[in-house]
Structure formats: C-alpha cells, structure tokens
Protein backbone atom coordinates (compact mmCIF):
# COMPACT_ATOMS: atom_id res chain seq x y z
CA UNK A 1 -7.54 -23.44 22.28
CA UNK A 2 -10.98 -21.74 22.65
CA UNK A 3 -11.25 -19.02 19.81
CA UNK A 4 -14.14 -16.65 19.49
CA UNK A 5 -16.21 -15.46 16.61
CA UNK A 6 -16.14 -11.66 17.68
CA UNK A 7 -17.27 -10.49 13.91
CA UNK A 8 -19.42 -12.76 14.00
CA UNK A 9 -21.53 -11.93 17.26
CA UNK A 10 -20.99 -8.44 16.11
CA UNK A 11 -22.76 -9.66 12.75
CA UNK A 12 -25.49 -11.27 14.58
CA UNK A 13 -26.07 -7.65 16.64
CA UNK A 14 -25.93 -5.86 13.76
CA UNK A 15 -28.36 -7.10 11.84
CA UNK A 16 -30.91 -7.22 14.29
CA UNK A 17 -30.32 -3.26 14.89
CA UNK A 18 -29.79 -2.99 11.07
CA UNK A 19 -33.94 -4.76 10.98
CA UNK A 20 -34.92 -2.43 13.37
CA UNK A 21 -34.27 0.96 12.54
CA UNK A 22 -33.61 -0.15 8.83
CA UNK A 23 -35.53 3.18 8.04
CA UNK A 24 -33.67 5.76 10.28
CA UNK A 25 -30.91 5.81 8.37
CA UNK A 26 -29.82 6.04 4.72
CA UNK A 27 -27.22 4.12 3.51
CA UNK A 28 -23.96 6.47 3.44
CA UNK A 29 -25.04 7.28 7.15
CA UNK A 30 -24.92 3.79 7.77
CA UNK A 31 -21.60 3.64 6.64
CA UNK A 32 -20.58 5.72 9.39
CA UNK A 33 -22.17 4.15 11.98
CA UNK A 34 -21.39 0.41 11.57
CA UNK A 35 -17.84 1.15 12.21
CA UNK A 36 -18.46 3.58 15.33
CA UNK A 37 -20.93 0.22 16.20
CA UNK A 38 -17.83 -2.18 15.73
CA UNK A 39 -15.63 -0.49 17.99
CA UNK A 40 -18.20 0.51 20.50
CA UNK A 41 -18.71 -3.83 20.29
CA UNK A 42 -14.85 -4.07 21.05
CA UNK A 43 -15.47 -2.45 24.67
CA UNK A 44 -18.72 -4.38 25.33
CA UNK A 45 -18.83 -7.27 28.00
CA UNK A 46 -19.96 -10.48 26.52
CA UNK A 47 -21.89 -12.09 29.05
CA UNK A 48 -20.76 -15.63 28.81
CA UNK A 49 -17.67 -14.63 28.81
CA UNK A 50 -17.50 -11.75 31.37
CA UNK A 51 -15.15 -9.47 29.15
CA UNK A 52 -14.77 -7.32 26.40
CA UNK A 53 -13.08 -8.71 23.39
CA UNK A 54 -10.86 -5.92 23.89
CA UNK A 55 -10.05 -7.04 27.52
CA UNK A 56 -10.11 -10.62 26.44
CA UNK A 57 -6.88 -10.10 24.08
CA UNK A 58 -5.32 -7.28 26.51
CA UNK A 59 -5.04 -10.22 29.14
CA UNK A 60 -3.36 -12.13 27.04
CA UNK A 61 0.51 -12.24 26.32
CA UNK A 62 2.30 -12.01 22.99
CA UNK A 63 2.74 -15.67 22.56
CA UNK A 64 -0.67 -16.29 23.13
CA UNK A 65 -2.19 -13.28 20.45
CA UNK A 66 0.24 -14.83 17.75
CA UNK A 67 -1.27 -18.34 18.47
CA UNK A 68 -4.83 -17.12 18.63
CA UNK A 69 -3.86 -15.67 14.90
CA UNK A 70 -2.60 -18.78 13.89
CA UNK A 71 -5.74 -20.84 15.42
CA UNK A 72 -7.89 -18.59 14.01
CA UNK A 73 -6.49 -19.00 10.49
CA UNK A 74 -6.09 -22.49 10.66
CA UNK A 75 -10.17 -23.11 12.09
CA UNK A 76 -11.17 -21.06 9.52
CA UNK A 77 -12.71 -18.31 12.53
CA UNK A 78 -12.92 -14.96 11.31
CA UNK A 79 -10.32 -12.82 12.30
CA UNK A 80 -11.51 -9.66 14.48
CA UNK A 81 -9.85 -6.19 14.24
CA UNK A 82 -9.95 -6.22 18.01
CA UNK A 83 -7.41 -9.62 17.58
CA UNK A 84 -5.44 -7.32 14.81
CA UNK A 85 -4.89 -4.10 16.78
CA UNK A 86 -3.77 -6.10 20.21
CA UNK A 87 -1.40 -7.79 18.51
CA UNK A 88 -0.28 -4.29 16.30
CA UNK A 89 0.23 -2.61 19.38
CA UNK A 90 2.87 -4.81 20.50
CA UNK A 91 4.40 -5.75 17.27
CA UNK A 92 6.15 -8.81 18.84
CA UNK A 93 8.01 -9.26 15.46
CA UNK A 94 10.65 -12.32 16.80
CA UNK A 95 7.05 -14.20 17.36
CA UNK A 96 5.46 -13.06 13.92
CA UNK A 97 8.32 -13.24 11.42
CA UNK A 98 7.89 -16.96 11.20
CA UNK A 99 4.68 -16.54 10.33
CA UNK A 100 6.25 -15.27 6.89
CA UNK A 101 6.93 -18.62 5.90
CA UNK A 102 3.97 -20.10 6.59
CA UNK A 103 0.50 -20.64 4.80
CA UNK A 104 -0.64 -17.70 2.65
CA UNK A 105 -3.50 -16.41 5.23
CA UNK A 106 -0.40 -16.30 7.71
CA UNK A 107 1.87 -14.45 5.44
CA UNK A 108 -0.83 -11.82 4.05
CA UNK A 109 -1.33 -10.82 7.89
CA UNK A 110 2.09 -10.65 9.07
CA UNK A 111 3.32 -8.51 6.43
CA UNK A 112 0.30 -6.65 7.75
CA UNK A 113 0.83 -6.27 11.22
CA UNK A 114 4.63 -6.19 10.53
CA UNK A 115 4.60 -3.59 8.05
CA UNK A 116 8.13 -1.91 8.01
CA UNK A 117 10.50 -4.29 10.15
CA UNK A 118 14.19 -4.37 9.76
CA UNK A 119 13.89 -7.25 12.04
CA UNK A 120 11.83 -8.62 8.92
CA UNK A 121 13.95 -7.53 5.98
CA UNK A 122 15.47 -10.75 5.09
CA UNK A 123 12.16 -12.66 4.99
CA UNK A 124 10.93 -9.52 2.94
CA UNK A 125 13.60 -9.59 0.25
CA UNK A 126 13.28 -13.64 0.28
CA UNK A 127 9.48 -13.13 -0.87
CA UNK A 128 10.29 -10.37 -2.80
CA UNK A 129 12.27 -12.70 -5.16
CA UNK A 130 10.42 -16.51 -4.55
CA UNK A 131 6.80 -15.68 -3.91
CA UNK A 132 4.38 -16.31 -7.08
CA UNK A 133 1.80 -13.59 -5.62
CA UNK A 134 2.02 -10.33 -6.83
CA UNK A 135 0.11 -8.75 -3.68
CA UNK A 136 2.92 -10.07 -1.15
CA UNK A 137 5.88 -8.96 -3.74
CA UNK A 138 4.17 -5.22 -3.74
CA UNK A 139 3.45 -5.30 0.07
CA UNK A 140 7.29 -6.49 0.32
CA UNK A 141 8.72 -3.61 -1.53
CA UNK A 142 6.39 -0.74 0.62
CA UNK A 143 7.48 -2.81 3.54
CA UNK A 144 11.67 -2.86 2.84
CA UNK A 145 11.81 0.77 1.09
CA UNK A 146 11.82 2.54 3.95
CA UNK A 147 15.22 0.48 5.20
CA UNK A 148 16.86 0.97 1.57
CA UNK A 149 20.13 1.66 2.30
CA UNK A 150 19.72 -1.68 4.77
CA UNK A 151 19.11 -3.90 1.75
CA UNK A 152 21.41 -2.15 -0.82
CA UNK A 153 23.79 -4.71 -1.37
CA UNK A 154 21.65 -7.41 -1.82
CA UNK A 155 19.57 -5.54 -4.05
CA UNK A 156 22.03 -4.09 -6.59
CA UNK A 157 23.05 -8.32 -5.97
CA UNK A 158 19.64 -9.54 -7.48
CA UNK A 159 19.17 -6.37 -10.28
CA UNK A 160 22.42 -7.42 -11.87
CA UNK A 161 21.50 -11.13 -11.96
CA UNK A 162 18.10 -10.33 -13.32
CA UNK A 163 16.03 -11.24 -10.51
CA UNK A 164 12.89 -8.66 -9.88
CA UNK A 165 14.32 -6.38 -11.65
CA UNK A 166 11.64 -3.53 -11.22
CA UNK A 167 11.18 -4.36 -7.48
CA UNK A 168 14.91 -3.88 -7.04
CA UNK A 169 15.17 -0.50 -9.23
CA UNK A 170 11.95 0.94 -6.79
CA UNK A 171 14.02 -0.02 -3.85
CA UNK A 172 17.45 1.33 -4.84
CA UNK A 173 15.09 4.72 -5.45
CA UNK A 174 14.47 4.88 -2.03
CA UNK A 175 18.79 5.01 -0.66
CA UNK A 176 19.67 8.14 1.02
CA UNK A 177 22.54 7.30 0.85
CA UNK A 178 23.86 8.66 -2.63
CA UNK A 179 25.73 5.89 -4.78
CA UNK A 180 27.11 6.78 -8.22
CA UNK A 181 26.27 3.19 -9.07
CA UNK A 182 22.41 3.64 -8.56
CA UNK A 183 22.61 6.80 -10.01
CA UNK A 184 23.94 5.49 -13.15
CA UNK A 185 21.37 2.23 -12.89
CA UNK A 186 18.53 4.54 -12.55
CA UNK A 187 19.50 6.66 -15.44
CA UNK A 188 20.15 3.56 -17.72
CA UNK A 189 16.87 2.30 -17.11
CA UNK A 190 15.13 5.32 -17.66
CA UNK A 191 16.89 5.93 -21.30
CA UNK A 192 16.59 2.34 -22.23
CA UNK A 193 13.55 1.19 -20.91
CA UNK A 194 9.90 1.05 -21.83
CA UNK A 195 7.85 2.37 -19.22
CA UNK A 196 9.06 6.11 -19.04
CA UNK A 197 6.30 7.46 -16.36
CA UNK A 198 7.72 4.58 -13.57
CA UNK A 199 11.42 4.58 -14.62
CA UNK A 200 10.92 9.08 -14.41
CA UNK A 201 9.19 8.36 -10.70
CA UNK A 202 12.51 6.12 -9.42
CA UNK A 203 14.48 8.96 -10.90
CA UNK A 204 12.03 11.72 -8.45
CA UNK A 205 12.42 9.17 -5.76
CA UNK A 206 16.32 9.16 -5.74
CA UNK A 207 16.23 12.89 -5.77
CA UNK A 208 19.49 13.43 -7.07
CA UNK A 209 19.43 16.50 -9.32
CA UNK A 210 22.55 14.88 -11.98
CA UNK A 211 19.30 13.69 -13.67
CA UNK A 212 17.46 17.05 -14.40
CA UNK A 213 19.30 16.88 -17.72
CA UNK A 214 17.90 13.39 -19.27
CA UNK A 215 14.82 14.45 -17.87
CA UNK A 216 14.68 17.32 -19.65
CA UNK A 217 15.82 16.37 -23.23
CA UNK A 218 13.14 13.33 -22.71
CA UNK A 219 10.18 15.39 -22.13
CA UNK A 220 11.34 17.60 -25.24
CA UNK A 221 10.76 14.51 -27.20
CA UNK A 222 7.75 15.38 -29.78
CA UNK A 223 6.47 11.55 -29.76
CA UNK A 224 6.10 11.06 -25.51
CA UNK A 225 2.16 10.36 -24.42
CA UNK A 226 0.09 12.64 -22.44
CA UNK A 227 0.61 10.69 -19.44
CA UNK A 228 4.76 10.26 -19.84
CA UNK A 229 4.57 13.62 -19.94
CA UNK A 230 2.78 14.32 -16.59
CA UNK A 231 5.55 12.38 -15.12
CA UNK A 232 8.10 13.63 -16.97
CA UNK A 233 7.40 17.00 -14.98
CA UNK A 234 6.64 15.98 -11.97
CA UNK A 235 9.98 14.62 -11.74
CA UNK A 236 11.68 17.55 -13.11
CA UNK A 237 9.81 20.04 -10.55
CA UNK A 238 10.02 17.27 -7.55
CA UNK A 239 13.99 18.11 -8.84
CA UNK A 240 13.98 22.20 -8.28
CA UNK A 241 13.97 22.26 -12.19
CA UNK A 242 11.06 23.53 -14.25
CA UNK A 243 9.75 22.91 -17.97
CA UNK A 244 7.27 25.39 -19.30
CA UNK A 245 7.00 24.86 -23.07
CA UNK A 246 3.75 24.63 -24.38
CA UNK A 247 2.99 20.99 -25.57
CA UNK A 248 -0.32 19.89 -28.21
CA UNK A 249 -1.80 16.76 -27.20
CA UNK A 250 -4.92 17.11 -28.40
CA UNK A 251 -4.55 14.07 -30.53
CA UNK A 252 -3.44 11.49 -27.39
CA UNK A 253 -6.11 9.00 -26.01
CA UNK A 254 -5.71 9.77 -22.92
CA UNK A 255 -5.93 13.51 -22.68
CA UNK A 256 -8.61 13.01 -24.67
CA UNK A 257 -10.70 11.32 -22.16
CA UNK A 258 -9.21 13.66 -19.63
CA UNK A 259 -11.13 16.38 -21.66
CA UNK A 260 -14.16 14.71 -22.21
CA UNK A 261 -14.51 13.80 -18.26
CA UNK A 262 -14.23 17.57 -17.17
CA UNK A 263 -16.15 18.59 -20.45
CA UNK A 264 -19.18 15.87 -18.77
CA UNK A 265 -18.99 17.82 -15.06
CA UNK A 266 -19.01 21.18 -16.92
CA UNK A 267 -22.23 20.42 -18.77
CA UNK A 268 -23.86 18.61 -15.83
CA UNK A 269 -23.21 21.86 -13.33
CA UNK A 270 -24.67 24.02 -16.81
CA UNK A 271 -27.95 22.47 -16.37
CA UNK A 272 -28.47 23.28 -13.05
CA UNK A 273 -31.11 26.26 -13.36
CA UNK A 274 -29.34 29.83 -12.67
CA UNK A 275 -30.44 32.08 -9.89
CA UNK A 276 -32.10 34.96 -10.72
C-alpha cells in the first residue's frame, strides 16, 4: 500500500517559507498562520501525484481510510489531519471498533475518531476495566457518559464488585434516568469517602435535588479546605439551593496562594505610571 508523508512535505514547505520571511512575523503571529498554512496544504495539488491530499483520501472508500490508518501506524508514517478528518467525517465505526483491540497507536486514535459510539460501548467499558493506561480509561469514561443509562447495569455490576470504582461512580452521575439505587451510591460515597470536591461534582452531575441536604450540613463543617468548599457550592447552587454564610480561610494553603496570585497582578497593573 503506497502511504504518503503529507506532514511531512508540509514540514519540508514550511520551513523553507518559515527561512524566508523568518523576520515578517513574530512568533504568536506565526502561530496563527502555520495552521491557516496546513489546511491551505490540504487543498494543494501535489504534483507527482496530481491531487490534493484532501482529494487523495475523498477518493477513497471507508475500508481503504481505515487501512491507510492502520498502514500508517504500523510504517511508522506520520499521520496527517487531512487522513484524520476524512475518516471523522464518515465515522465508519463497524470498520474502526476493531481497531480498539489492537496496538496502542490504534486504540489512542480510534477512541479519537470514535469519540461517543454506542456502537462502541462494550469495547469502551472492556478498556475501562482491563487497560493499564490511564489516558484510554479517562478517554473511555468521556466517551460512554454520554450513553449512561446504556451502560447502567453493567456499571452498578463492576462498582459493587470493586472494579474502577471511581470510573463507574462518574458514569452512574451521568443517568437521566433517576434510580434510587445511584442516588443512594452517590450519597454513600460522598459521606464516606475521601475526596469531597469529586464525590460533591457526581452529586451536581446526577442533579437530583434529595442531596441538597448532605450537601449542605457538609459544607457547614468548620474543618473542609478552601477548595472542598468551592465545590461544595457549586454543587449546592448547580442544585437551585444556595449557601451564603461567611466562611475564614485565611489560614488554608490554597486560598492562600489564591491571594497572593491576584495580590501579584494587582501590584504589577500599580506600577504602570498613572495618566495625568
């Protein structure tokens, strides 16, 4: 299969341009013209081969993109955006999900150009609980959330029996449909648990207002932090309640540094000179 370097002829132009007008330009400008230069490339005809990379994918059909991707992966060729978005814009998810069990270059770009795929939720919630990378567990959950209610079952499955525990409590946040049993989950973590600000956002998530009273009586708590507290409120307001009780923590780290950031901009802008 004949695969194409696309980033890297781009590459090649680029820094020839880049070597010519290298003083035209400062750099944040040039961050806004290298991409408006990449996709200009994507409609340009390459000479020996009498298309645009653009074209060259658009002729091609879905079983062909997926095993360009694969070859691609496999030879070690960079993959182009131009390869990406042909193959987004189709989503031909029977031909990509098998990709999910594949090498890890193969399963970081079909979670990609899956993203959320009910077609794909049983490969999702098999990673979800087997996979030893962290990035393809968190990429997992954004992907199955939206299909919650889909995956309910097997999730309230795996939180009893241990498995993921956190991954399954984020997803249960994200039913519509209302379940006593998450409810009560939810709420049991959130008393029990350790990590108040996350266990308070599941609770804002599930959006049932049943919890406005644990909320309440935990952010009334004189030893939360600064930052549990922030939470705390957030999920009370994202609720319809409100909490408006003045709170001192002048003595927490990280309101502390809070304060010292804005104190920094505040004595930067009072050295600017004043106009008269």
């Amino acid at each position: 299969m004949k695969l194409y370097d696309f980033d890297g002829m781009f590459d090649e132009k680029l820094s020839e341009y880049v070597k010519k007008n290298a003083d035209k330009h400062r750099e944040k400008e040039w961050e806004d013209i290298i991409p408006k230069m990449y996709a200009r490339f994507g409609d340009t005809v390459i000479k020996s081969l009498g298309k645009s990379p653009n074209q060259y994918y658009a002729d091609m059909d879905d079983g062909q993109l997926v095993a360009q991707l694969r070859a691609h992966l496999k030879q070690g060729v960079a993959v182009s955006e131009f390869l990406c978005n042909a193959i987004e814009s189709r989503k031909p998810e029977k031909l990509l999900i098998p990709l999910l069990s594949g090498t890890e270059d193969e399963i970081a770009y079909a979670l990609n150009l899956l993203g959320a795929s009910r077609e794909a939720l049983p490969e999702y919630m098999r990673l979800l609980t087997t996979s030893e990378s962290e990035d393809v567990r968190n990429t997992c959950v954004d992907n199955v959330k939206e299909f919650a209610d889909d995956v309910k079952e097997q999730a309230l499955d795996y939180y009893k029996k241990g498995v993921q525990r956190e991954y399954m409590l984020e997803i249960l946040s994200r039913c519509v449909i209302r379940d006593d049993q998450i409810f009560n989950i939810l709420i049991k973590e959130f008393r029990t648990g350790d990590d108040v600000p996350m266990h308070a956002s599941y609770i804002a998530a599930y959006g049932d207002e049943r919890a406005l009273e644990y909320l309440l009586d935990k952010i009334d708590e004189e030893g939360i932090t600064f930052i549990e507290y922030q939470e705390l409120k957030y999920a009370i307001e994202s609720l319809g309640g409100s909490y408006e009780k003045e709170r001192d923590f002048s003595n927490d780290p990280y309101y502390q540094a809070i304060k010292a950031h804005s104190a920094n901009e505040v004595d930067i802008f009072g050295e600017l000179p004043r106009k008269s």
